[in-house]
PDB file of N, CA and C in Angstrom:
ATOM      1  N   UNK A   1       0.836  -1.180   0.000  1.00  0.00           N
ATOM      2  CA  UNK A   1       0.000   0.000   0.000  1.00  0.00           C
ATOM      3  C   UNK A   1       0.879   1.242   0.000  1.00  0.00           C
ATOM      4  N   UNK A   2       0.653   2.055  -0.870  1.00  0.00           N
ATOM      5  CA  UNK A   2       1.178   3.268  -0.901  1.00  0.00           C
ATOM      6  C   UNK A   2       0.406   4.194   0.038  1.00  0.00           C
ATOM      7  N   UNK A   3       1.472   5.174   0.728  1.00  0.00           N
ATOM      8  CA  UNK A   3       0.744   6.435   1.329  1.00  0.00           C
ATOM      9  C   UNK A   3       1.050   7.522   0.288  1.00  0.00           C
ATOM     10  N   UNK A   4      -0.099   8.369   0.260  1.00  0.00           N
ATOM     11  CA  UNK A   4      -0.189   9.586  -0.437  1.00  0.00           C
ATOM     12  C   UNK A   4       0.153  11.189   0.135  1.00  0.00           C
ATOM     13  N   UNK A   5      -0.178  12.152   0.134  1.00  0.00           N
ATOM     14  CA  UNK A   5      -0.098  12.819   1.007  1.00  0.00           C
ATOM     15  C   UNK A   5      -0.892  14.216   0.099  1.00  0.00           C
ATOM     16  N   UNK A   6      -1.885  14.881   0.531  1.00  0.00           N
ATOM     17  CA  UNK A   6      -2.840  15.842  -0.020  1.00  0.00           C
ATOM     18  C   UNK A   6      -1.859  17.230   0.608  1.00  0.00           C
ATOM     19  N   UNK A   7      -1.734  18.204  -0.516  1.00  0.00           N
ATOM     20  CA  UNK A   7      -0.310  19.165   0.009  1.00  0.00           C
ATOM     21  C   UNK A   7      -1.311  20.494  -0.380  1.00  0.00           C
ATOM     22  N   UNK A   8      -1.816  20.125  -1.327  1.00  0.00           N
ATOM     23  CA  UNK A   8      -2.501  21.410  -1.913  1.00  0.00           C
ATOM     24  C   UNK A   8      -3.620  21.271  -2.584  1.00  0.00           C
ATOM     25  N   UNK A   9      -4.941  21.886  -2.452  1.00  0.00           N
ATOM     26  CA  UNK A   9      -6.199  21.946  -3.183  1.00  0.00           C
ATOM     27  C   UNK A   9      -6.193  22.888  -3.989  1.00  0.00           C
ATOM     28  N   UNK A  10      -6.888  22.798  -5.466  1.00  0.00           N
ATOM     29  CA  UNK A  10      -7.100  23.345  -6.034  1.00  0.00           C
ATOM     30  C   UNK A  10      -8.557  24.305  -6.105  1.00  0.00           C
ATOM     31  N   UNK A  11      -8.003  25.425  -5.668  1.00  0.00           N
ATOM     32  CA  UNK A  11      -9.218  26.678  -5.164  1.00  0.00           C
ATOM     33  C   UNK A  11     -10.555  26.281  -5.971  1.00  0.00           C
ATOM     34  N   UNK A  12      -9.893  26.776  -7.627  1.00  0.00           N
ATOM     35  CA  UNK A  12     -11.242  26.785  -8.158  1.00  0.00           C
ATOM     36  C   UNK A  12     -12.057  25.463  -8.335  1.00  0.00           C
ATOM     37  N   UNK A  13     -11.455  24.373  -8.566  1.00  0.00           N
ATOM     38  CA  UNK A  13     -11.739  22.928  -8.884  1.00  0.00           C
ATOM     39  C   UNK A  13     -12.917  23.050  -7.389  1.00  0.00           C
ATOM     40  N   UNK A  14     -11.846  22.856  -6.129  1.00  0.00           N
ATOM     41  CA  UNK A  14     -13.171  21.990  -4.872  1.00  0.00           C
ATOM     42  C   UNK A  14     -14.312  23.505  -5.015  1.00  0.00           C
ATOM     43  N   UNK A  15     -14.012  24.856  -5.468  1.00  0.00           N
ATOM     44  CA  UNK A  15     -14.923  25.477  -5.163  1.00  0.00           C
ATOM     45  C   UNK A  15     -16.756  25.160  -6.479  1.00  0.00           C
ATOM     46  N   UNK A  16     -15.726  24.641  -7.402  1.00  0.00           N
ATOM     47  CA  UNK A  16     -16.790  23.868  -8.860  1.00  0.00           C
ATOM     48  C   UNK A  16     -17.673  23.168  -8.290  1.00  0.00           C
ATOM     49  N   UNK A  17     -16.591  21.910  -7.735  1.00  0.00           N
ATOM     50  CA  UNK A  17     -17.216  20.497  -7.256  1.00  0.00           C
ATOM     51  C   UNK A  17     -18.268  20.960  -5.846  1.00  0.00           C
ATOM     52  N   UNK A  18     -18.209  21.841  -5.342  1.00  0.00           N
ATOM     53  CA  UNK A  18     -18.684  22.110  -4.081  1.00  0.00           C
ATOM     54  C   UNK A  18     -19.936  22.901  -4.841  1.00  0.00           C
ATOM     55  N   UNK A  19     -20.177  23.727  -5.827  1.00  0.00           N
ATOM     56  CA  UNK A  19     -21.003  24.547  -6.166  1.00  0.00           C
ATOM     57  C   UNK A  19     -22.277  23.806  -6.625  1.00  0.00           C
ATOM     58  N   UNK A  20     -21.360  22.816  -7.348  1.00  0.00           N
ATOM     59  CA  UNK A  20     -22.390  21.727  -8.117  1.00  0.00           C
ATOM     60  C   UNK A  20     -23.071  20.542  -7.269  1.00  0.00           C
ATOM     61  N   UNK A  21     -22.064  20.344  -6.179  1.00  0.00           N
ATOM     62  CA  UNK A  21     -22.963  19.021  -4.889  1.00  0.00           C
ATOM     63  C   UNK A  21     -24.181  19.870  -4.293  1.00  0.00           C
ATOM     64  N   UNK A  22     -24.092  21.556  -3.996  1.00  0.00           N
ATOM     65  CA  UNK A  22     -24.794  22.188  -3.183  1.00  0.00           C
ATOM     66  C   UNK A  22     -25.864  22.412  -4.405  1.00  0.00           C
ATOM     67  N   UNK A  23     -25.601  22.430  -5.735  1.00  0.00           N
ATOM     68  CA  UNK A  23     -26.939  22.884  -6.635  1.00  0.00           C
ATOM     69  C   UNK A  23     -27.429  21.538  -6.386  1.00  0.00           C
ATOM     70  N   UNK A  24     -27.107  20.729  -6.690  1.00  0.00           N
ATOM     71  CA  UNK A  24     -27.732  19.309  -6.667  1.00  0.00           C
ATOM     72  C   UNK A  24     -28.582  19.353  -5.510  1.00  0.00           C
ATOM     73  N   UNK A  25     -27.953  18.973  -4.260  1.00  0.00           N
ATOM     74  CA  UNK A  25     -28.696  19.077  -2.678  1.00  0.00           C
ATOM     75  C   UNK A  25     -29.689  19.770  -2.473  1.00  0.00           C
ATOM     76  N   UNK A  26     -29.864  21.176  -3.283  1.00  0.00           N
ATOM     77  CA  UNK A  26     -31.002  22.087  -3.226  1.00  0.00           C
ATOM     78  C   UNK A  26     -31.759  21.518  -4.130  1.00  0.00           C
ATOM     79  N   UNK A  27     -31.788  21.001  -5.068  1.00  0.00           N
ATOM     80  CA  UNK A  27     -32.766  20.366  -5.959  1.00  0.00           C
ATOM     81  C   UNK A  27     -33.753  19.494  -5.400  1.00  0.00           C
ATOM     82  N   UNK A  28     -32.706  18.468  -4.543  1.00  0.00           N
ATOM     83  CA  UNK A  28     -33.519  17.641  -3.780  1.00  0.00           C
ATOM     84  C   UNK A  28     -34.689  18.373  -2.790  1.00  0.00           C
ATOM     85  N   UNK A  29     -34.189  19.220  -2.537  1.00  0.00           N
ATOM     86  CA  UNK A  29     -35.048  20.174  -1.506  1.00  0.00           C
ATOM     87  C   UNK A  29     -36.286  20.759  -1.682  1.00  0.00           C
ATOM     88  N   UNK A  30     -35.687  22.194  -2.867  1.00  0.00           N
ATOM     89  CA  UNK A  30     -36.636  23.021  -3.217  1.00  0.00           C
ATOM     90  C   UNK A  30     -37.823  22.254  -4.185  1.00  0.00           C
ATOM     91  N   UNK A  31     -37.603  21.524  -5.381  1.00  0.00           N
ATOM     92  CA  UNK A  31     -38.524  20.757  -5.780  1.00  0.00           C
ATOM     93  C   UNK A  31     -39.785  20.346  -4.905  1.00  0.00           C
ATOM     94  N   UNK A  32     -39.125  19.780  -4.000  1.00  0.00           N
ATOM     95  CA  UNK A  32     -40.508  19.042  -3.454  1.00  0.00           C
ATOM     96  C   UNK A  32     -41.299  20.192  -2.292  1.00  0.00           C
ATOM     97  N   UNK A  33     -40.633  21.470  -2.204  1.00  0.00           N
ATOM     98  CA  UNK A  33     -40.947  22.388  -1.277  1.00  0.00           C
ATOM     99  C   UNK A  33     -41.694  23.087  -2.235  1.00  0.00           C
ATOM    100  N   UNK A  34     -41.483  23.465  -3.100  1.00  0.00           N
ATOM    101  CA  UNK A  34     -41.663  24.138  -4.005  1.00  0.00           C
ATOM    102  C   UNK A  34     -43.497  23.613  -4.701  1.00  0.00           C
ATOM    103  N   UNK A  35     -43.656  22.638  -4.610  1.00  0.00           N
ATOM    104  CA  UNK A  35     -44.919  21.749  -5.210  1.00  0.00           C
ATOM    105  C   UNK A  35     -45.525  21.610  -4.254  1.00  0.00           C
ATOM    106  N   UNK A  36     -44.945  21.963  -2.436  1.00  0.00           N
ATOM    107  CA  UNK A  36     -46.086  21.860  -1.797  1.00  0.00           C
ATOM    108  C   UNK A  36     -46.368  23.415  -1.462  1.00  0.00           C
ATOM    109  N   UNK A  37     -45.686  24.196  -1.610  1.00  0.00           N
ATOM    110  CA  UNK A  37     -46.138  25.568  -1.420  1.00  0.00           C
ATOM    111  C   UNK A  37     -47.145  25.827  -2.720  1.00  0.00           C
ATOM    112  N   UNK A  38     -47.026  25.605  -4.116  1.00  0.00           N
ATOM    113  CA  UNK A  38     -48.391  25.653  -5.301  1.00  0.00           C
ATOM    114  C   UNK A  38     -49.430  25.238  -4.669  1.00  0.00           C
ATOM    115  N   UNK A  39     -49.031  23.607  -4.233  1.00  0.00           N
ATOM    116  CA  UNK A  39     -50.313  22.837  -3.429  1.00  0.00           C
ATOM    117  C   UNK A  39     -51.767  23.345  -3.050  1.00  0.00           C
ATOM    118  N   UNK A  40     -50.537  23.966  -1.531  1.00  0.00           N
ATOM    119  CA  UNK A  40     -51.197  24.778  -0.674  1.00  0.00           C
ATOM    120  C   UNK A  40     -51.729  25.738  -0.745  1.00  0.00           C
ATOM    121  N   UNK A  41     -50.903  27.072  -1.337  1.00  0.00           N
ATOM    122  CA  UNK A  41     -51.973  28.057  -2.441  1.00  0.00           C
ATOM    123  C   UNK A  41     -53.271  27.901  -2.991  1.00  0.00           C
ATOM    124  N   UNK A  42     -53.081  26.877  -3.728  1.00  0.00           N
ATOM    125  CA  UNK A  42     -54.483  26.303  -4.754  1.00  0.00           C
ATOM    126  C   UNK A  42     -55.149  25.763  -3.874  1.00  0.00           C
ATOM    127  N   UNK A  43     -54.647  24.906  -3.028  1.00  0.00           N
ATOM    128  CA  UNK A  43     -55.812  24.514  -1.494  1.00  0.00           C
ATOM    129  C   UNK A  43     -56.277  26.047  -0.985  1.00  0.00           C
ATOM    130  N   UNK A  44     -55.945  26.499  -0.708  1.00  0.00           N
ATOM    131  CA  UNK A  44     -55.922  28.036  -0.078  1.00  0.00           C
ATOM    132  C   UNK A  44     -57.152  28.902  -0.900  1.00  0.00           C
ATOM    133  N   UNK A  45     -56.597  29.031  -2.233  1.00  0.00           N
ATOM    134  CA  UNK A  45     -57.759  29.408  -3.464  1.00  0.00           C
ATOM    135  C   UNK A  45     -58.980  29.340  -3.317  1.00  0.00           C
ATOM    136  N   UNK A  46     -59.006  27.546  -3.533  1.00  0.00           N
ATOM    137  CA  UNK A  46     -60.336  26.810  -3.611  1.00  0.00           C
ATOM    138  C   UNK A  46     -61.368  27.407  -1.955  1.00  0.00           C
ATOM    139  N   UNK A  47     -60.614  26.798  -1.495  1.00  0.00           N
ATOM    140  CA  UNK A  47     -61.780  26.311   0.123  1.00  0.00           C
ATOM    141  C   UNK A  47     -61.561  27.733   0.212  1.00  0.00           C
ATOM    142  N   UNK A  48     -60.844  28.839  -0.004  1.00  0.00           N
ATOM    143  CA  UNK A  48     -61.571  30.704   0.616  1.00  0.00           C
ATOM    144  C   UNK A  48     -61.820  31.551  -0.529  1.00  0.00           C
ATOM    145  N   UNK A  49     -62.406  30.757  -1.155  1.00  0.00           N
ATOM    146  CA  UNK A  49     -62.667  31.518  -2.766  1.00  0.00           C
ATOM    147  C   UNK A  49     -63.643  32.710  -2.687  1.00  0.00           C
ATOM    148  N   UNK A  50     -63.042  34.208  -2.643  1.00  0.00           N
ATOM    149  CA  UNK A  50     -63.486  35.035  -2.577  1.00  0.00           C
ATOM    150  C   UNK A  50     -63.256  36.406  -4.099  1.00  0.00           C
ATOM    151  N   UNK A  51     -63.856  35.340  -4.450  1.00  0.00           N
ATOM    152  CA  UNK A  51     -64.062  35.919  -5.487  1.00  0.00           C
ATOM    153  C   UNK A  51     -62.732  36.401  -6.392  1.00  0.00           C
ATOM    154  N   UNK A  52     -62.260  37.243  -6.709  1.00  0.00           N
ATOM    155  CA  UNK A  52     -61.159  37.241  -7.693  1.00  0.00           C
ATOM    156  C   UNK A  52     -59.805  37.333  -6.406  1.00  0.00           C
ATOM    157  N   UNK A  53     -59.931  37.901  -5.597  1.00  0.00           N
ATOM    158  CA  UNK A  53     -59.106  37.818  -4.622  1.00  0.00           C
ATOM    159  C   UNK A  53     -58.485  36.768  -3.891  1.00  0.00           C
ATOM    160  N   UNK A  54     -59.301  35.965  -3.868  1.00  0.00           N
ATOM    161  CA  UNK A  54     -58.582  33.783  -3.465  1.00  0.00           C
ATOM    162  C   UNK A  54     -58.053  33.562  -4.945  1.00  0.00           C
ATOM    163  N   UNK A  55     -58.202  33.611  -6.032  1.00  0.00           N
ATOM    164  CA  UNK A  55     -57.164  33.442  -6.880  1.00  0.00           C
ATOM    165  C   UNK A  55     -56.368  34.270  -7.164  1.00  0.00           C
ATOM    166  N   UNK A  56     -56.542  35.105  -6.731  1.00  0.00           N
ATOM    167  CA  UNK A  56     -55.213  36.102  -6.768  1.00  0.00           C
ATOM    168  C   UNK A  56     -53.717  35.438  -6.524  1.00  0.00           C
ATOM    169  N   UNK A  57     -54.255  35.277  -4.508  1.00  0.00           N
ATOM    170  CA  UNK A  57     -53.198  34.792  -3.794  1.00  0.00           C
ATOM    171  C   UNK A  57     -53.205  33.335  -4.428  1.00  0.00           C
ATOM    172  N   UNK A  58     -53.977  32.201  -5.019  1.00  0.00           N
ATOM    173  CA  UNK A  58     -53.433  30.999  -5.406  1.00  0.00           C
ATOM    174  C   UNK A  58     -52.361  31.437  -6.498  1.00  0.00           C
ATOM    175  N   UNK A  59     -52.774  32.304  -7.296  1.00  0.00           N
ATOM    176  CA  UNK A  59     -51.765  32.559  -8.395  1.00  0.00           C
ATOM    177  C   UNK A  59     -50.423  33.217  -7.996  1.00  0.00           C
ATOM    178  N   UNK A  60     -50.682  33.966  -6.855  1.00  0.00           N
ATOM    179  CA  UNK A  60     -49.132  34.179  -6.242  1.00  0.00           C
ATOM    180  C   UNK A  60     -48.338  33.135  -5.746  1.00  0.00           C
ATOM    181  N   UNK A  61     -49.257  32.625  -5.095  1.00  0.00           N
ATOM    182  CA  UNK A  61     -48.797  31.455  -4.630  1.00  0.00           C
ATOM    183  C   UNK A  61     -47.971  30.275  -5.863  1.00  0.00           C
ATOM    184  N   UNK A  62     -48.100  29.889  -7.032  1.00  0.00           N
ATOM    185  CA  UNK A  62     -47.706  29.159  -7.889  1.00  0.00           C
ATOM    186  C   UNK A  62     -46.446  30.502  -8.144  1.00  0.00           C
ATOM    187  N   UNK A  63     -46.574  31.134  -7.961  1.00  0.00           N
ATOM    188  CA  UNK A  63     -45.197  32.119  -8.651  1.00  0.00           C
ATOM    189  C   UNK A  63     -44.838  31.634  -7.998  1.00  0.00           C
ATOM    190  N   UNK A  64     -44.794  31.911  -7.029  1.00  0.00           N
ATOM    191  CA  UNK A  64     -43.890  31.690  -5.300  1.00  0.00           C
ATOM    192  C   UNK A  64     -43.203  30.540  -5.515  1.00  0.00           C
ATOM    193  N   UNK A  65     -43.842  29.326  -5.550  1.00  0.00           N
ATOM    194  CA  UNK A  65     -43.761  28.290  -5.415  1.00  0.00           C
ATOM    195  C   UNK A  65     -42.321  28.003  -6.429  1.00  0.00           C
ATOM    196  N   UNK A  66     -42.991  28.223  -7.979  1.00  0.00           N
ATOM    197  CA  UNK A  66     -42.081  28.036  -9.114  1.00  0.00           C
ATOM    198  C   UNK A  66     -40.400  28.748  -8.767  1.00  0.00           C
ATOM    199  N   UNK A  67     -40.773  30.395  -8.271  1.00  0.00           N
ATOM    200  CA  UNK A  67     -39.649  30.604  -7.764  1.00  0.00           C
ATOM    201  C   UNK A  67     -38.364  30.046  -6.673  1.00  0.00           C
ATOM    202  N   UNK A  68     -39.120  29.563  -5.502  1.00  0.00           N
ATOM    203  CA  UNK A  68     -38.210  28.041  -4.949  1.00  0.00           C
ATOM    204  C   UNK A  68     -37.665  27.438  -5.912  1.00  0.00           C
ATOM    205  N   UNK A  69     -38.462  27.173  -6.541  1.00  0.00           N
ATOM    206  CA  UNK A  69     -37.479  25.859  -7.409  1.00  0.00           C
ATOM    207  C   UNK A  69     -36.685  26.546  -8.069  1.00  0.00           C
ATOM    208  N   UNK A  70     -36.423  27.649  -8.457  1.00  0.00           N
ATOM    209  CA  UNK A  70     -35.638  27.860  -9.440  1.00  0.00           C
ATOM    210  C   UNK A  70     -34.218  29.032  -8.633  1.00  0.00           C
ATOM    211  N   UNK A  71     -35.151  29.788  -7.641  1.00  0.00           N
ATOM    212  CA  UNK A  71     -34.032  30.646  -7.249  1.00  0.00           C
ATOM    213  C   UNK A  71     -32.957  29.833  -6.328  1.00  0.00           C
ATOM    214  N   UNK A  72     -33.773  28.873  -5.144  1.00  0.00           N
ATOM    215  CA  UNK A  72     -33.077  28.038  -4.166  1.00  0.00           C
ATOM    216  C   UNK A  72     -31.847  27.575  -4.932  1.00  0.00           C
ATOM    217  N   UNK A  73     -32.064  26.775  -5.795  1.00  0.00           N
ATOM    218  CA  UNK A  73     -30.887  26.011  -6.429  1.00  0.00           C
ATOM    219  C   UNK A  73     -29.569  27.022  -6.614  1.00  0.00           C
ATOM    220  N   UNK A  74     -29.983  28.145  -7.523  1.00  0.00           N
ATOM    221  CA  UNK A  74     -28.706  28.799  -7.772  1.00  0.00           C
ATOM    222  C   UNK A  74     -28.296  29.720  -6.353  1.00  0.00           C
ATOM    223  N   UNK A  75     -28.912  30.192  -5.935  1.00  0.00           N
ATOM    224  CA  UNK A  75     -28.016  30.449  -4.275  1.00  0.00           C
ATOM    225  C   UNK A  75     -27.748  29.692  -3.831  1.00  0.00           C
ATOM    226  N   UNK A  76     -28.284  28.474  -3.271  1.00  0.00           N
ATOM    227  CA  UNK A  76     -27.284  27.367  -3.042  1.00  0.00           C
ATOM    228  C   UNK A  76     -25.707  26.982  -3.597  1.00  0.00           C
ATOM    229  N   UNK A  77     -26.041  27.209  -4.775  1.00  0.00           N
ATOM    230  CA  UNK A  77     -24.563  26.731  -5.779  1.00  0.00           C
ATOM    231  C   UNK A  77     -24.058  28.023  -5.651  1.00  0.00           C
ATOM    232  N   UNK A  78     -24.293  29.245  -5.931  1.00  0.00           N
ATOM    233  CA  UNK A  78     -23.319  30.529  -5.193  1.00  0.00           C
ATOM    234  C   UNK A  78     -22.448  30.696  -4.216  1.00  0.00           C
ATOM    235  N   UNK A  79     -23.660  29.944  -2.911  1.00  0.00           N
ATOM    236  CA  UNK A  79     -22.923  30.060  -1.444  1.00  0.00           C
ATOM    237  C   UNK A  79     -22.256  29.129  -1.791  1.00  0.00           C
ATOM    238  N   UNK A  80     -22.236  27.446  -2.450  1.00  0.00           N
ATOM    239  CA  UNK A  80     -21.596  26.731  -2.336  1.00  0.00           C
ATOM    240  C   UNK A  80     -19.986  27.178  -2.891  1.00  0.00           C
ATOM    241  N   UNK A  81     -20.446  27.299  -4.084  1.00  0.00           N
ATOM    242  CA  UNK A  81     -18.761  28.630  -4.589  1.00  0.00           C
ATOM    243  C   UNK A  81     -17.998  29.017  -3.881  1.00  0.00           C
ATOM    244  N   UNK A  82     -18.677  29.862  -3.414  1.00  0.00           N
ATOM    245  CA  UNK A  82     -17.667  30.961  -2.263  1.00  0.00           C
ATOM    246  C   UNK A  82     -17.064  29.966  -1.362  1.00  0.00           C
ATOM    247  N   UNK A  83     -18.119  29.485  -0.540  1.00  0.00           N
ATOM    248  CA  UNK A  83     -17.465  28.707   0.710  1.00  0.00           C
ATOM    249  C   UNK A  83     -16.351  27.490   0.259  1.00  0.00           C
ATOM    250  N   UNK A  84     -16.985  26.713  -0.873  1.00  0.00           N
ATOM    251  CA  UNK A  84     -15.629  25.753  -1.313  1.00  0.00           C
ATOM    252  C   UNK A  84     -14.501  26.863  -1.458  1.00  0.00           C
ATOM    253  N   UNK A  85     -14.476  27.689  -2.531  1.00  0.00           N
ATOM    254  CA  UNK A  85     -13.136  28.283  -2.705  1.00  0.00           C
ATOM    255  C   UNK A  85     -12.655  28.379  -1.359  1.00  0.00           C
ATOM    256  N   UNK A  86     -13.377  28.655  -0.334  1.00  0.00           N
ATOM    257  CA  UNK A  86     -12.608  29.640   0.968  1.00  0.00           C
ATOM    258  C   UNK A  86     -12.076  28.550   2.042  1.00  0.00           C
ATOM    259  N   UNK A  87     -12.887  27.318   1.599  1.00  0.00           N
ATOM    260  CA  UNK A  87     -12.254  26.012   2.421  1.00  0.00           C
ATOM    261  C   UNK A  87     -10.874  25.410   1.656  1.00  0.00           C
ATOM    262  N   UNK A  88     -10.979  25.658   0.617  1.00  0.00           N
ATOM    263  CA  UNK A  88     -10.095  25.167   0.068  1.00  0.00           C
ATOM    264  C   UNK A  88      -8.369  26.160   0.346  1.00  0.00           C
ATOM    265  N   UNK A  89      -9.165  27.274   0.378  1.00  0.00           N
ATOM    266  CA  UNK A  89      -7.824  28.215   0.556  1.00  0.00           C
ATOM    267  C   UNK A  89      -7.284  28.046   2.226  1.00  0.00           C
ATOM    268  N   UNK A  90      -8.369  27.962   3.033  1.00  0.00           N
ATOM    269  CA  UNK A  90      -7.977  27.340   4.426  1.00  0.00           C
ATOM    270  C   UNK A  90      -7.310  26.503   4.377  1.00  0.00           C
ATOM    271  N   UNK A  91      -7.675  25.302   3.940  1.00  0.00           N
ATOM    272  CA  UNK A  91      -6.903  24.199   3.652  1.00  0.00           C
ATOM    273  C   UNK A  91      -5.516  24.652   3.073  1.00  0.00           C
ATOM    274  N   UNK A  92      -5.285  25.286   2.047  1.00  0.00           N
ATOM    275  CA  UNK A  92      -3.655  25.210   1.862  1.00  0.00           C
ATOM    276  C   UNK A  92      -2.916  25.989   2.596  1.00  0.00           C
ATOM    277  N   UNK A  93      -3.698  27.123   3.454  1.00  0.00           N
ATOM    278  CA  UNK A  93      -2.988  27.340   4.255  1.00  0.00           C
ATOM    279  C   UNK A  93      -2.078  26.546   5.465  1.00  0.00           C
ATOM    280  N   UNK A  94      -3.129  25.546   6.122  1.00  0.00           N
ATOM    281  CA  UNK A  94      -2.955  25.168   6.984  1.00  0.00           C
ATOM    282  C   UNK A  94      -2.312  24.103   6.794  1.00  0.00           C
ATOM    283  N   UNK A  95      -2.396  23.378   5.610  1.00  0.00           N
ATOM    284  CA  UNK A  95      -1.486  22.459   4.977  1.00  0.00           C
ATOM    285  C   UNK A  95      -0.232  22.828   4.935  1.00  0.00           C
ATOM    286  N   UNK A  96       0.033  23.966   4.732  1.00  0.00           N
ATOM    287  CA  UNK A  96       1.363  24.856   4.154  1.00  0.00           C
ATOM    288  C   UNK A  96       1.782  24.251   5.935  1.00  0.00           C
ATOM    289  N   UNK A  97       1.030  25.016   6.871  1.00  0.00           N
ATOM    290  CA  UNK A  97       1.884  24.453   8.759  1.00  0.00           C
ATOM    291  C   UNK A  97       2.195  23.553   8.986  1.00  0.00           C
ATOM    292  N   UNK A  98       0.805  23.086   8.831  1.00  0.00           N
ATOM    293  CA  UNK A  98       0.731  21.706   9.758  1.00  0.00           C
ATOM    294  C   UNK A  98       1.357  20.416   8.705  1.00  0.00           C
ATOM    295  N   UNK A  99       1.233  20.273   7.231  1.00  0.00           N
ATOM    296  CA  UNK A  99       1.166  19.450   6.641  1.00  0.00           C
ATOM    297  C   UNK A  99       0.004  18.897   6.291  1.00  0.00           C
ATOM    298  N   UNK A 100      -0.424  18.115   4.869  1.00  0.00           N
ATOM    299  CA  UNK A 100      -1.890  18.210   4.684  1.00  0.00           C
ATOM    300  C   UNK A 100      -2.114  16.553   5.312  1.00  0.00           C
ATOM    301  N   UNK A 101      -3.082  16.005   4.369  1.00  0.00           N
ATOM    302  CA  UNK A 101      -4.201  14.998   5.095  1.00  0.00           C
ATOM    303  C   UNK A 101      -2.993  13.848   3.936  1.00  0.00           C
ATOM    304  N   UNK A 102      -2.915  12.417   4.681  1.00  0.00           N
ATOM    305  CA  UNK A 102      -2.320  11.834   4.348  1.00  0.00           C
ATOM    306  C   UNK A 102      -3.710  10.229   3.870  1.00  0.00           C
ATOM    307  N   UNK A 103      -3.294   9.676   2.985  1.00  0.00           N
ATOM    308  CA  UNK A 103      -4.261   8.945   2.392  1.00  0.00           C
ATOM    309  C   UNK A 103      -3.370   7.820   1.998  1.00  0.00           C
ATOM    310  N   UNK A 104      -3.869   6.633   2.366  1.00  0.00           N
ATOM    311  CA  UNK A 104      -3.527   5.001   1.758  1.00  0.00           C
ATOM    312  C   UNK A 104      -3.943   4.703   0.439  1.00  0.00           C
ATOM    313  N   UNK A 105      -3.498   4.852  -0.552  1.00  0.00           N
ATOM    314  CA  UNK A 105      -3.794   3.882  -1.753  1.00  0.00           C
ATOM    315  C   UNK A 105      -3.339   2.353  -2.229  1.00  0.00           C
ATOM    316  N   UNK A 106      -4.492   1.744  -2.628  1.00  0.00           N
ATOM    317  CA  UNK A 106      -3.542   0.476  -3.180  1.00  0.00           C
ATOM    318  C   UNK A 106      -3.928   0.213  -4.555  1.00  0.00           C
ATOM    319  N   UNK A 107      -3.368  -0.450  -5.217  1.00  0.00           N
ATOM    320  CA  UNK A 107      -3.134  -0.492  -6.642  1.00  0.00           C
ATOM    321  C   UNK A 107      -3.810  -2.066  -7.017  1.00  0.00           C
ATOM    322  N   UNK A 108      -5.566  -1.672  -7.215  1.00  0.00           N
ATOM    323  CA  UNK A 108      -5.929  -2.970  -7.648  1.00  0.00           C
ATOM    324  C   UNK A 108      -5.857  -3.705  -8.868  1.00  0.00           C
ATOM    325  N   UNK A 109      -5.014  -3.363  -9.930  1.00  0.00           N
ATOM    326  CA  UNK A 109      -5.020  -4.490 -10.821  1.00  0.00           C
ATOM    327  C   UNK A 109      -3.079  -5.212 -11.062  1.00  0.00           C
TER     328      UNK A 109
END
């Protein structure tokens, strides 16, 4: 078994890979948040239907809703950006002191 040894991260790379796990993760999220906030609106609509005013708010409500899904994701992957880059730059700092993270490989074929 070989030991490895992690010396330096690449800023922009983990800040990519980090942008894109956090868009993903919000997907899982806002989607299904997102379809129950329409839901609920249109529940909301129906049963206090006052005339043009209960569809008003159902129809805000589906904006609303649509907007989760679409804004959540990309702030997610924003913050995720920033913060990977800024872990990553932690990391080589502290790598630079202490020395970085050391890793076992073995060579299966």
């Amino acid at each position: 078994m070989n030991k490895l040894m992690i010396k330096k991260l690449g800023i922009l790379s983990v800040a990519k890979m980090q942008a894109a796990i956090m868009g993903a993760v919000s997907l899982l999220i806002s989607i299904p948040y997102g379809l129950i906030i329409i839901a609920l609106s249109l529940f909301g609509a129906a049963a206090g239907s006052r005339g043009d005013s209960g569809f008003a708010l159902g129809g805000l409500g589906i904006v609303g809703g649509i907007a989760v899904m679409i804004i959540l994701p990309i702030v997610y992957a924003v913050f995720g950006f920033i913060f990977g880059a800024i872990g990553a730059l932690v990391y080589n700092v502290v790598a630079g002191a202490v020395g970085g993270i050391e890793i076992e490989v073995e060579s299966i074929a």
